[in-house]
C-alpha atoms as a PDB file:
ATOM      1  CA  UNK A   1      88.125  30.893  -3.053  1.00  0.00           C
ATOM      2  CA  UNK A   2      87.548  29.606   0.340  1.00  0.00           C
ATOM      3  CA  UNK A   3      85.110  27.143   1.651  1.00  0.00           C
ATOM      4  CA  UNK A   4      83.197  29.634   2.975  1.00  0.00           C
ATOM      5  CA  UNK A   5      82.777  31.599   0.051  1.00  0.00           C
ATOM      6  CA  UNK A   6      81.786  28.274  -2.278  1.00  0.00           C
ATOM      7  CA  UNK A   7      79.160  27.416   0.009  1.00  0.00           C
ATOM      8  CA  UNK A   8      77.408  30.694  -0.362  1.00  0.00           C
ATOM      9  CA  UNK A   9      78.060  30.673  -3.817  1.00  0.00           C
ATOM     10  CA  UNK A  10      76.300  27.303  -4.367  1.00  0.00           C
ATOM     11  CA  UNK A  11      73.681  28.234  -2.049  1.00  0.00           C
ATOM     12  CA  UNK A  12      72.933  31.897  -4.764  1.00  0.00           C
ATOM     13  CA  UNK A  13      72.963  29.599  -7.505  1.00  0.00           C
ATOM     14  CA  UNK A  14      70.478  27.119  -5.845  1.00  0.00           C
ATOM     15  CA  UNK A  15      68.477  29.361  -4.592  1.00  0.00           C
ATOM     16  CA  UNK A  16      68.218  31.225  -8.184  1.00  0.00           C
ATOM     17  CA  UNK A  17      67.294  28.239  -9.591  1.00  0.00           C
ATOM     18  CA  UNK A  18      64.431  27.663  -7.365  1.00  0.00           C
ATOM     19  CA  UNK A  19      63.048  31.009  -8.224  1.00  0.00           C
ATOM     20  CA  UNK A  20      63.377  30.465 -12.073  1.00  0.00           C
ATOM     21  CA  UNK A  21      61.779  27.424 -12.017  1.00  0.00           C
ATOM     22  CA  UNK A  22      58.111  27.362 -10.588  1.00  0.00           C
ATOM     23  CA  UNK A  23      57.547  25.226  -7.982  1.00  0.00           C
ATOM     24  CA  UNK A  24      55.163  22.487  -9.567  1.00  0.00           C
ATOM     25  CA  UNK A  25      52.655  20.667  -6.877  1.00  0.00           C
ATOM     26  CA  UNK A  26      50.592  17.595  -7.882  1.00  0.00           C
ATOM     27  CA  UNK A  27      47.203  18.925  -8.302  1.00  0.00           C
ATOM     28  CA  UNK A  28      44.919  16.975  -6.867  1.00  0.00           C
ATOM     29  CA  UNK A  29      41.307  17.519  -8.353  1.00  0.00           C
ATOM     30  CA  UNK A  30      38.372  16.044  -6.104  1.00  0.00           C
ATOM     31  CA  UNK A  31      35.958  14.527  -8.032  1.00  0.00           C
ATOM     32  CA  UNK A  32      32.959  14.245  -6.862  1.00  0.00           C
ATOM     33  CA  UNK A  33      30.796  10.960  -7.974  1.00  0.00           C
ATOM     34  CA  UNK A  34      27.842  11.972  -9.965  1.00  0.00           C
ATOM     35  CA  UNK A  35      24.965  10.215 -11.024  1.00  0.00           C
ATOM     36  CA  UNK A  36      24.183  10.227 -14.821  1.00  0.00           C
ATOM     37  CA  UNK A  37      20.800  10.745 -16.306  1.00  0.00           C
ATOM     38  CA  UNK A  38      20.861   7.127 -16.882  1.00  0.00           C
ATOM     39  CA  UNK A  39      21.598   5.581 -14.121  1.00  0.00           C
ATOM     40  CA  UNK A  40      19.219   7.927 -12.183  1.00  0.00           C
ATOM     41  CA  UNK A  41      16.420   6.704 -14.705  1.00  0.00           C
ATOM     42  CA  UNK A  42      17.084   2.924 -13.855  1.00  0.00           C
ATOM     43  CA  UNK A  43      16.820   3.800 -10.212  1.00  0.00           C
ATOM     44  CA  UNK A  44      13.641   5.189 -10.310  1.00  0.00           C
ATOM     45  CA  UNK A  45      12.253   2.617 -13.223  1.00  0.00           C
ATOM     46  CA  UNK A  46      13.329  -0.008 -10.533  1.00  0.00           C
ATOM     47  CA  UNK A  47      11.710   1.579  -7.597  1.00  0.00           C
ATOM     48  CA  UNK A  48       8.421   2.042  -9.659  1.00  0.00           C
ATOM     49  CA  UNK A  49       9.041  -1.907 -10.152  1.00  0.00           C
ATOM     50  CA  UNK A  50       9.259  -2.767  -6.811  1.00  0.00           C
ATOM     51  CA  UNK A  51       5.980  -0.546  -5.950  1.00  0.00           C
ATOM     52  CA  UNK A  52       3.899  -1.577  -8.615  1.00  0.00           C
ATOM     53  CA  UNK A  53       4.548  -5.022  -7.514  1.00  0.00           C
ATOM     54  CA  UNK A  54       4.256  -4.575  -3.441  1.00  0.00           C
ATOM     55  CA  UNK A  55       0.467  -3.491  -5.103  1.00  0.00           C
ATOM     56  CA  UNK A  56       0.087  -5.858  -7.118  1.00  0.00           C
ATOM     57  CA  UNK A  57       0.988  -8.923  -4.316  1.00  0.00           C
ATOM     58  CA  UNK A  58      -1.289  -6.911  -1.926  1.00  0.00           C
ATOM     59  CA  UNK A  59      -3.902  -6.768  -3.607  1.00  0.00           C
ATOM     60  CA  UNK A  60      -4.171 -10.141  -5.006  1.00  0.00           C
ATOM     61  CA  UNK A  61      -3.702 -11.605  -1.195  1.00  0.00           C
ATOM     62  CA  UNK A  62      -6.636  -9.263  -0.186  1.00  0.00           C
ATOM     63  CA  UNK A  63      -8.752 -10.777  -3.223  1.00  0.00           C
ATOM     64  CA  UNK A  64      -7.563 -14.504  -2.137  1.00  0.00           C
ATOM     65  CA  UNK A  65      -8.791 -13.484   1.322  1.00  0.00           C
ATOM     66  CA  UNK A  66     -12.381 -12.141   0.102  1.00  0.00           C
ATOM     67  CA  UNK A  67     -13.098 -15.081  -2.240  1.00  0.00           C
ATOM     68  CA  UNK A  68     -12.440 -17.513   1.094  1.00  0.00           C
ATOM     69  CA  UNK A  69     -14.100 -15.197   3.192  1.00  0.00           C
ATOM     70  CA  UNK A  70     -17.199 -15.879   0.654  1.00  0.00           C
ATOM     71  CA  UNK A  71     -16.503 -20.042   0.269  1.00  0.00           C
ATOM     72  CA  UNK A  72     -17.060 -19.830   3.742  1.00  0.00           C
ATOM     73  CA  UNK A  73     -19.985 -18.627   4.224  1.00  0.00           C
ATOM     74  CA  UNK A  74     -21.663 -20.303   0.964  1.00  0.00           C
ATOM     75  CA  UNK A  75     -20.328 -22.961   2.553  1.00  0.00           C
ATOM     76  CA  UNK A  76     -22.465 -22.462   6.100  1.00  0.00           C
ATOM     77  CA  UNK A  77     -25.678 -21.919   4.008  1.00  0.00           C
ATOM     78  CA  UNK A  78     -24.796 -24.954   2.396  1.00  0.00           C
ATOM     79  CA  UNK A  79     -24.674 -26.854   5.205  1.00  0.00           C
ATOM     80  CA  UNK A  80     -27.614 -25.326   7.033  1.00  0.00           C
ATOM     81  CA  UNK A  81     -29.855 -25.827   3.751  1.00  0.00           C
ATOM     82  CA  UNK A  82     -28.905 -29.653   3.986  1.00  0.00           C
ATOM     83  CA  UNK A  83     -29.796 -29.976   7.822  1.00  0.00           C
ATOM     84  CA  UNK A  84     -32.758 -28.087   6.886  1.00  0.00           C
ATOM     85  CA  UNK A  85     -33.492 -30.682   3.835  1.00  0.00           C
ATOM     86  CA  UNK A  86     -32.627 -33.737   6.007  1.00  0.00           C
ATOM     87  CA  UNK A  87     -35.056 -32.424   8.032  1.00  0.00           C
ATOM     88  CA  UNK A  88     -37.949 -32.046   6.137  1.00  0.00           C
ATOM     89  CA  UNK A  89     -37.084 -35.281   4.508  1.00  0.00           C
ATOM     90  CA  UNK A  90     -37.391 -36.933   8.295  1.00  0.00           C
ATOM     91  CA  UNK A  91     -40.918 -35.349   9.013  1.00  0.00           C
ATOM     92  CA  UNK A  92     -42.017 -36.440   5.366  1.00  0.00           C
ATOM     93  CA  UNK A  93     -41.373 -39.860   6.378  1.00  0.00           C
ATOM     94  CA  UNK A  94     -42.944 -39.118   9.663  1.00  0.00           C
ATOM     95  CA  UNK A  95     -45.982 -38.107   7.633  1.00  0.00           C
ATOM     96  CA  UNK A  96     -46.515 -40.415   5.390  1.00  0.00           C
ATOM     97  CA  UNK A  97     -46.252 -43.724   7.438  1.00  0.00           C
ATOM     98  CA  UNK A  98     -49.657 -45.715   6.640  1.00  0.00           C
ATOM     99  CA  UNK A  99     -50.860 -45.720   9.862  1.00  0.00           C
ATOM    100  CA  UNK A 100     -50.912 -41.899  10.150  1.00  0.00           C
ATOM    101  CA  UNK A 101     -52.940 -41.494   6.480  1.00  0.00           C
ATOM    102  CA  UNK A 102     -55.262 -44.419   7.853  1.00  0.00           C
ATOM    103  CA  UNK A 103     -56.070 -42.620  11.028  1.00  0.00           C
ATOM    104  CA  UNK A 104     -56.508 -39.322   9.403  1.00  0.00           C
ATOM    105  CA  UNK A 105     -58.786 -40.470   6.937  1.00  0.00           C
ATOM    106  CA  UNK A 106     -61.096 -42.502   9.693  1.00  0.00           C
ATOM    107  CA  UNK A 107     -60.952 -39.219  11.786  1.00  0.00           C
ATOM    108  CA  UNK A 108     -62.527 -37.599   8.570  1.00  0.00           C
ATOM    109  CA  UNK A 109     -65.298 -40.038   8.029  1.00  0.00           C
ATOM    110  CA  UNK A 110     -63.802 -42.213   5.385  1.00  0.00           C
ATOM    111  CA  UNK A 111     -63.918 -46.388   5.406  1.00  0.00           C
ATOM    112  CA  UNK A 112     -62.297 -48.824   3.629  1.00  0.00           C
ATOM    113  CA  UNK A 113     -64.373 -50.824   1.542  1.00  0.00           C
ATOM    114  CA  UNK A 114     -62.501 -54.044  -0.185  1.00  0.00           C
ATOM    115  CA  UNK A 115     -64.635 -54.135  -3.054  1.00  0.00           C
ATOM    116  CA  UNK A 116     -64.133 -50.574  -4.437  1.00  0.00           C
ATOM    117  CA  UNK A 117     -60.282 -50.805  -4.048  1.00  0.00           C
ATOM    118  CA  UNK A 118     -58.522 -51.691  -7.336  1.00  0.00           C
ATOM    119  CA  UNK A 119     -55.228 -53.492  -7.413  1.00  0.00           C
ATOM    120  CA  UNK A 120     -53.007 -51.978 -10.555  1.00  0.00           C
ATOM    121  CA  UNK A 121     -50.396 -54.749 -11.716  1.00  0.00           C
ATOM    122  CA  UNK A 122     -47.195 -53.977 -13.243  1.00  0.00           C
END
């Protein structure tokens, strides 16, 4: 046999070989990435976390702010009941000087007599 004749006969018996065995490709299989039950529950239990305590700071801040808002102004009436008492407690002294009862009681017809006045000792 000839050259020629060997290298067709190699190329039959290569090329019958490739049709008795199948041709095997790697299979690829995509995958996708799924979420389990689980891990979907500890995302949402998490989330409901985070909410319930975005509330929960909120809302405490909001009551902080009321309960100053209300020190304040108990603390205004405060202070304007003690100027108001300080005051009163001024004219009360301005009232009750000695000279101001003496005079009031002369304007209403009253004298002082030395012998009816009784001295109390302690």
């Amino acid at each position: 046999m000839s050259n020629l004749a060997r290298k067709i006969e190699q190329q039959r018996q290569e090329q019958h070989q490739h049709q008795q065995q199948p041709k095997t490709e790697p299979i690829i299989i995509k995958r996708r990435a799924s979420i389990t039950l689980g891990e979907k529950f500890l995302v949402i239990l998490l989330i409901g976390l985070f909410v319930i305590g975005a509330v929960k700071i909120v809302s405490s801040s909001y009551t902080i702010y009321q309960t100053n808002v209300d020190i304040q102004k108990m603390e205004a009436k405060i202070y304007e009941q003690t100027k108001l008492n300080s005051d009163l407690h001024v004219q009360v002294e301005e009232l009750s000087t000695y000279e101001r009862i003496w005079e009031k009681a002369k304007g209403l017809g009253l004298t002082l007599d030395q012998n009816s006045v009784k001295t109390v000792q302690d």
